[in-house]
C-alpha atoms as a PDB file:
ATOM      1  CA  UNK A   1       0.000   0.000   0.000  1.00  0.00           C
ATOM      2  CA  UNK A   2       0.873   3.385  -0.501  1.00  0.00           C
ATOM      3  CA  UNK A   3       1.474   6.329   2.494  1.00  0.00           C
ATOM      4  CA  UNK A   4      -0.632   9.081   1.721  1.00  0.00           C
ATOM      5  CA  UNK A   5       1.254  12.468   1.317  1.00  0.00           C
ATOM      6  CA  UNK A   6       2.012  14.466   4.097  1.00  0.00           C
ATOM      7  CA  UNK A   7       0.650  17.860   4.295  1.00  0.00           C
ATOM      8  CA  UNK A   8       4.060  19.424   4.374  1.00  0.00           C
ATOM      9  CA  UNK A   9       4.724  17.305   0.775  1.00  0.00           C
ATOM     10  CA  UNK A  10       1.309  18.759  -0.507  1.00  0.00           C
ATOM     11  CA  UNK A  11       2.362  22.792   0.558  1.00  0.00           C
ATOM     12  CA  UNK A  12       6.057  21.740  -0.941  1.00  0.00           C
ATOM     13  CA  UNK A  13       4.438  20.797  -4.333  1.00  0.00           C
ATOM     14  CA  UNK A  14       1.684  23.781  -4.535  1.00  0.00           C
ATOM     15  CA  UNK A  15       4.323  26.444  -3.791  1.00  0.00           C
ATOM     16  CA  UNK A  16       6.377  25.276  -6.267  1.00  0.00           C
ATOM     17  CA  UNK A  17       3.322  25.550  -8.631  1.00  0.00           C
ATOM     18  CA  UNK A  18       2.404  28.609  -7.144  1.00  0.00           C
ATOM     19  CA  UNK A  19       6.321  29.441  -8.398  1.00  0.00           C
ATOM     20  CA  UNK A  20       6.191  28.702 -11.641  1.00  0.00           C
ATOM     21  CA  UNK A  21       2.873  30.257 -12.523  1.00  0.00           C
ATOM     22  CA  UNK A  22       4.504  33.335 -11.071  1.00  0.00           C
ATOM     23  CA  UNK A  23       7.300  33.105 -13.372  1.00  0.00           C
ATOM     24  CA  UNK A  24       5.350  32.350 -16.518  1.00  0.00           C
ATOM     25  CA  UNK A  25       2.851  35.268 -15.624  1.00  0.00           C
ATOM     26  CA  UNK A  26       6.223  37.564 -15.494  1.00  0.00           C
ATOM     27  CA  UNK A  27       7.358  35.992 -19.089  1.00  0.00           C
ATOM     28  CA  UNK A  28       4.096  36.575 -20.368  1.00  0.00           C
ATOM     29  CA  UNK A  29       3.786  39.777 -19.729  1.00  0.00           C
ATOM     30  CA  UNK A  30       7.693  40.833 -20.978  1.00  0.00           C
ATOM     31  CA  UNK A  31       6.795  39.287 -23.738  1.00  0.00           C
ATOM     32  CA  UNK A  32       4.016  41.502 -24.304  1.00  0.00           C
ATOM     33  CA  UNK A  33       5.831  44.749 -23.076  1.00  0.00           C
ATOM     34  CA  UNK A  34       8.513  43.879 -25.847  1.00  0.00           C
ATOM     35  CA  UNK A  35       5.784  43.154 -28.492  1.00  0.00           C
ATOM     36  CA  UNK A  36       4.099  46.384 -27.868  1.00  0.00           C
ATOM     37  CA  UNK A  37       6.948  48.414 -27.674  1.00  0.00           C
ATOM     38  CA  UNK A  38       8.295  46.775 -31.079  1.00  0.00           C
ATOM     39  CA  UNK A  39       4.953  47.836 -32.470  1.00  0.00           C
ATOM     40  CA  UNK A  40       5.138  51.407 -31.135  1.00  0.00           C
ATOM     41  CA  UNK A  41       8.997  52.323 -32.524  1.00  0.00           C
ATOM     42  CA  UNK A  42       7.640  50.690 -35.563  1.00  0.00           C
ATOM     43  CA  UNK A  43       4.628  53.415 -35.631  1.00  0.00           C
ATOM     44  CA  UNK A  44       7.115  56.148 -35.004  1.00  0.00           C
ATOM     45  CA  UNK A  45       8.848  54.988 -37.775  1.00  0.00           C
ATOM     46  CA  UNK A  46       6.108  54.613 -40.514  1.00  0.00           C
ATOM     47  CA  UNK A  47       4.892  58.070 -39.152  1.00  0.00           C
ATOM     48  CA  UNK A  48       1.512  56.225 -37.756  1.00  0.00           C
ATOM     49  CA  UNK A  49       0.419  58.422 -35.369  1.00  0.00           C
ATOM     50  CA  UNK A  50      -2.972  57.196 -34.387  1.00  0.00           C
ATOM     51  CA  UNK A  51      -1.083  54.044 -34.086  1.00  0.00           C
ATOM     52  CA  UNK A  52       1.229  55.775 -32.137  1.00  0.00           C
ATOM     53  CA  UNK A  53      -1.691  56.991 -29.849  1.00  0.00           C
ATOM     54  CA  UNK A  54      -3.452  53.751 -29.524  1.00  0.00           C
ATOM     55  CA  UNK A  55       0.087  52.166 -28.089  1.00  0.00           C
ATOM     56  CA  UNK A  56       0.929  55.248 -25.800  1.00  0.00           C
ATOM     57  CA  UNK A  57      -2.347  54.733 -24.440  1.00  0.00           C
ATOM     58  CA  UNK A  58      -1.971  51.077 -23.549  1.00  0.00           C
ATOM     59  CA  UNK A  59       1.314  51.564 -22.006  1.00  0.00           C
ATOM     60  CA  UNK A  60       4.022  51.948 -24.812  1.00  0.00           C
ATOM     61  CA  UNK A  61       7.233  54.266 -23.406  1.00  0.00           C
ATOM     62  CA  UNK A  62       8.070  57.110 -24.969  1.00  0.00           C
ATOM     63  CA  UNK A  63      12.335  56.750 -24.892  1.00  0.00           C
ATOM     64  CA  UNK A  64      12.622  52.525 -25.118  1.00  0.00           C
ATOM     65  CA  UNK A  65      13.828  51.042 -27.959  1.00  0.00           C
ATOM     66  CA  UNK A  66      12.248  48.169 -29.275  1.00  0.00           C
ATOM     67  CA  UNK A  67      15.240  45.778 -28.874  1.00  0.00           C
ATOM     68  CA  UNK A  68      18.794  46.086 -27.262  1.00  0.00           C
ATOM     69  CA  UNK A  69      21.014  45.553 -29.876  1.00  0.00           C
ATOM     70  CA  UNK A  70      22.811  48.306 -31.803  1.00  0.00           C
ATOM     71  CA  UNK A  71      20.255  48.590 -34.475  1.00  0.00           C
ATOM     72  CA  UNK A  72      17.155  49.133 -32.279  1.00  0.00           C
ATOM     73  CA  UNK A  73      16.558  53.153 -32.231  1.00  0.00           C
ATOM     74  CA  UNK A  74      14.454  54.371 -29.939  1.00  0.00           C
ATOM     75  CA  UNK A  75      11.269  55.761 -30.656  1.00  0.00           C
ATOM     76  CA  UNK A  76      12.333  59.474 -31.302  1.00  0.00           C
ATOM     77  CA  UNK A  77      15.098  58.587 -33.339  1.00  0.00           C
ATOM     78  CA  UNK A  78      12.811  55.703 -35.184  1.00  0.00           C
ATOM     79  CA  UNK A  79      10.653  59.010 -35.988  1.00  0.00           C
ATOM     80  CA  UNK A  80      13.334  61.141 -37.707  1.00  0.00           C
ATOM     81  CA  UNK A  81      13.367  58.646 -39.961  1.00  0.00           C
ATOM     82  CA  UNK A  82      10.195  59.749 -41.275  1.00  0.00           C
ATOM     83  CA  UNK A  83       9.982  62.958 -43.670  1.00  0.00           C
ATOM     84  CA  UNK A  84       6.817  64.122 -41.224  1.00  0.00           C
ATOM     85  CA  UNK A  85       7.268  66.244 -38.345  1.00  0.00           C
ATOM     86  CA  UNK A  86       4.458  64.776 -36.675  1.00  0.00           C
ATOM     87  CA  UNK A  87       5.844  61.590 -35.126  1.00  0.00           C
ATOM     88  CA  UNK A  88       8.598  63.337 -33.871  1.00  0.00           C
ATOM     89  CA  UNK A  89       6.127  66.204 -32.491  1.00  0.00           C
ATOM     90  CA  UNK A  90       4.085  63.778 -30.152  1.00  0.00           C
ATOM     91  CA  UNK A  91       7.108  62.270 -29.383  1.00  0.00           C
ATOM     92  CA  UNK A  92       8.591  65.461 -27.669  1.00  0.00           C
ATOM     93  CA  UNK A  93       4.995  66.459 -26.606  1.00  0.00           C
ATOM     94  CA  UNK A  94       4.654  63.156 -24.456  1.00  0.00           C
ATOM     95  CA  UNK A  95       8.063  64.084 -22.900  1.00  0.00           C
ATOM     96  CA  UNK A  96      10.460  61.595 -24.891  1.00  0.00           C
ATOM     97  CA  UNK A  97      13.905  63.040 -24.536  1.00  0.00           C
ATOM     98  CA  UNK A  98      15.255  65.155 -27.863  1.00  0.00           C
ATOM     99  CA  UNK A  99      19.163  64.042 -27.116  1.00  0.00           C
ATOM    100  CA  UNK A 100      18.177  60.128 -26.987  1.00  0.00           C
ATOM    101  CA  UNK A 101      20.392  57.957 -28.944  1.00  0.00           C
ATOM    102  CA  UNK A 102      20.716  54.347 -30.453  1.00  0.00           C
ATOM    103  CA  UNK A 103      23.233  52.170 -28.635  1.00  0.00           C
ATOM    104  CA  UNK A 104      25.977  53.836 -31.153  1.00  0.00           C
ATOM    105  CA  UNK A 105      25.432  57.253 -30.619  1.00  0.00           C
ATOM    106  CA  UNK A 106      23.086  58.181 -33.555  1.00  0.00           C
ATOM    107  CA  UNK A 107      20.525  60.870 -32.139  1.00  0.00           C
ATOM    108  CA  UNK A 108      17.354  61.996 -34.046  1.00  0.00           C
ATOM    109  CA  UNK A 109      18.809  65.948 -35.280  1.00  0.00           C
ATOM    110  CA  UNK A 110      21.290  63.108 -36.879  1.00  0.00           C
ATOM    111  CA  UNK A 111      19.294  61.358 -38.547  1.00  0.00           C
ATOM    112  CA  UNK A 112      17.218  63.977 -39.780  1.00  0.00           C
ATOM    113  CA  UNK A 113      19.814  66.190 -41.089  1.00  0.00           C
ATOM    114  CA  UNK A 114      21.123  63.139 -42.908  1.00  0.00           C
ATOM    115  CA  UNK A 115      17.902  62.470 -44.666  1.00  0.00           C
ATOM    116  CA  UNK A 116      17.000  66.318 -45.109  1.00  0.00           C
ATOM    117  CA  UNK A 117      14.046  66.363 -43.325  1.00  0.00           C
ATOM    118  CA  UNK A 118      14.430  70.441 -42.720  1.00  0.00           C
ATOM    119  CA  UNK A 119      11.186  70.618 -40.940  1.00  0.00           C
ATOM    120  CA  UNK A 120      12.624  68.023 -38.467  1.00  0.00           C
ATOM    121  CA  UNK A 121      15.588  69.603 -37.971  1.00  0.00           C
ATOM    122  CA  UNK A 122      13.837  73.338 -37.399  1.00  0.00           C
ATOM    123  CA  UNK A 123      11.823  71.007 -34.452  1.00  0.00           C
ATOM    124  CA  UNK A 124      14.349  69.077 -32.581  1.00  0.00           C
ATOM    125  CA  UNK A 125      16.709  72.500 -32.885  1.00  0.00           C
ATOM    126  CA  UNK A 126      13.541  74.353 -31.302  1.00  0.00           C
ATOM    127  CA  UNK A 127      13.399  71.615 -28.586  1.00  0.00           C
ATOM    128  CA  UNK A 128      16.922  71.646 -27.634  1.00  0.00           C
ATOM    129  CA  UNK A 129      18.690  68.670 -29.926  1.00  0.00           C
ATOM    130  CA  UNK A 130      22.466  68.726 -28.895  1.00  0.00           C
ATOM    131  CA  UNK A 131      24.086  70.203 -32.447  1.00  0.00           C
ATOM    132  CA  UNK A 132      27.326  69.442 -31.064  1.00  0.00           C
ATOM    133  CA  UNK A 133      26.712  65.722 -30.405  1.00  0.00           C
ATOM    134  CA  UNK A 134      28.785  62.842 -32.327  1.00  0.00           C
ATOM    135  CA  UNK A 135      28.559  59.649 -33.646  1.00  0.00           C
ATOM    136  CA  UNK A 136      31.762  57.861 -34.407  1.00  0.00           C
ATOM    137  CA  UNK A 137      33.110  61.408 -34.786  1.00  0.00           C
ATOM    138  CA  UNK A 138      30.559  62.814 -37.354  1.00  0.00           C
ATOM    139  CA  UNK A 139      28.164  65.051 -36.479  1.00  0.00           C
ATOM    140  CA  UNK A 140      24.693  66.117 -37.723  1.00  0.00           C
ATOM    141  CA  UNK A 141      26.359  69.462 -39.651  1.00  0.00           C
ATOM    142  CA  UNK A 142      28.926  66.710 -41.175  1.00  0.00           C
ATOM    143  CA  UNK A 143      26.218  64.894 -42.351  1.00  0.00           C
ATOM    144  CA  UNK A 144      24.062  67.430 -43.284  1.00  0.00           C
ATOM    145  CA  UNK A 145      27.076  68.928 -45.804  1.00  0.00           C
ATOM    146  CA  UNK A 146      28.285  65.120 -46.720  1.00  0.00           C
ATOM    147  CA  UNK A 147      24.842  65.150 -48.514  1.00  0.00           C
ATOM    148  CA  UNK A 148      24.204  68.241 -50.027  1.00  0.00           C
ATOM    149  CA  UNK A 149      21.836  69.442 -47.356  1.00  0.00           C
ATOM    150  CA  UNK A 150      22.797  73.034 -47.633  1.00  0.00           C
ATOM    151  CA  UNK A 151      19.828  74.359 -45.952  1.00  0.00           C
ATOM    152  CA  UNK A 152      20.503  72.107 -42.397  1.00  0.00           C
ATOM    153  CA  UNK A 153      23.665  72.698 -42.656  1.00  0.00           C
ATOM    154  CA  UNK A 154      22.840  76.481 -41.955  1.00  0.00           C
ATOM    155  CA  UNK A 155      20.485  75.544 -39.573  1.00  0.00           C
ATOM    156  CA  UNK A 156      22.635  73.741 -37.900  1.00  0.00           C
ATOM    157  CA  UNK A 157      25.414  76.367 -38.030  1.00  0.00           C
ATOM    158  CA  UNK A 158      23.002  79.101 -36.671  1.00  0.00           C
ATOM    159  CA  UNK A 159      22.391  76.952 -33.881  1.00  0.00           C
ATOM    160  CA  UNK A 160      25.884  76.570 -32.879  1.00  0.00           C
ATOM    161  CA  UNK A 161      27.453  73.544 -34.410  1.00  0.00           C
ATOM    162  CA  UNK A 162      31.260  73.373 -34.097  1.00  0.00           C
ATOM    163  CA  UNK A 163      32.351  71.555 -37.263  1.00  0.00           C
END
């Protein structure tokens, strides 16, 4: 015949349960943090702003990047990307910091001066983008003049760029 279990084996066994439901619950739910935030930088990016909305409303961050690796901007720089200003403009407006960068030093004003995006450039300047910042040595008036952006370059010379 077999013993019965002893309370104390019973407790052992459900709090170990109790454990691992715990842990799965916290998986879960990093795994949807990461999803949704993928989705919002992604929004930023394609200049979806009622997408961009919907997300912020359901707990997307304003600064976190969708990933950790080198590639993975965060969401303001994600949004420079984008020839509209109005990504960018909720961004700031939500309180998602103008001098954020990508793990390699890439800021938005960078990104936008690369691309020409003018309008950009005339926000992040208004909101206090670092001109002076670098990335691998180059900054946003570098690349801004590297291609042909003669406009931003001025811009960016007004508003105190160094080289």
């Amino acid at each position: 015949m077999k013993k019965p279990k002893t309370v104390k084996t019973i407790l052992l066994v459900m709090g170990t349960l109790l454990v691992l439901l715990l842990c799965l619950g916290f998986v879960y739910r990093q795994s949807i943090r990461n999803y949704r935030q993928r989705l919002f930088v992604e929004a930023a990016l394609r200049g979806e702003i009622t997408r961009m909305r919907f997300l912020l409303a359901v707990g997307a961050s304003v600064d976190n990047p969708a990933c950790q690796t080198s590639m993975c901007a965060p969401p303001v720089v994600a949004a420079a990307f984008n020839r509209s200003t109005q990504p960018v403009q909720l961004l700031l407006d939500e309180g998602a910091n103008v001098n954020d960068k990508m793990p390699r030093g890439q800021t938005a004003l960078m990104v936008a001066a690369y691309h020409g995006h003018t309008d950009t450039v005339k926000l992040l300047l208004s909101k206090g983008a670092d001109v002076n910042a670098d990335f691998e040595g180059d900054t946003a008036l570098q690349w801004a003049r590297q291609n042909g952006h003669v406009d931003i370059a001025d811009l960016l010379a007004k508003a105190g760029a160094a080289r």
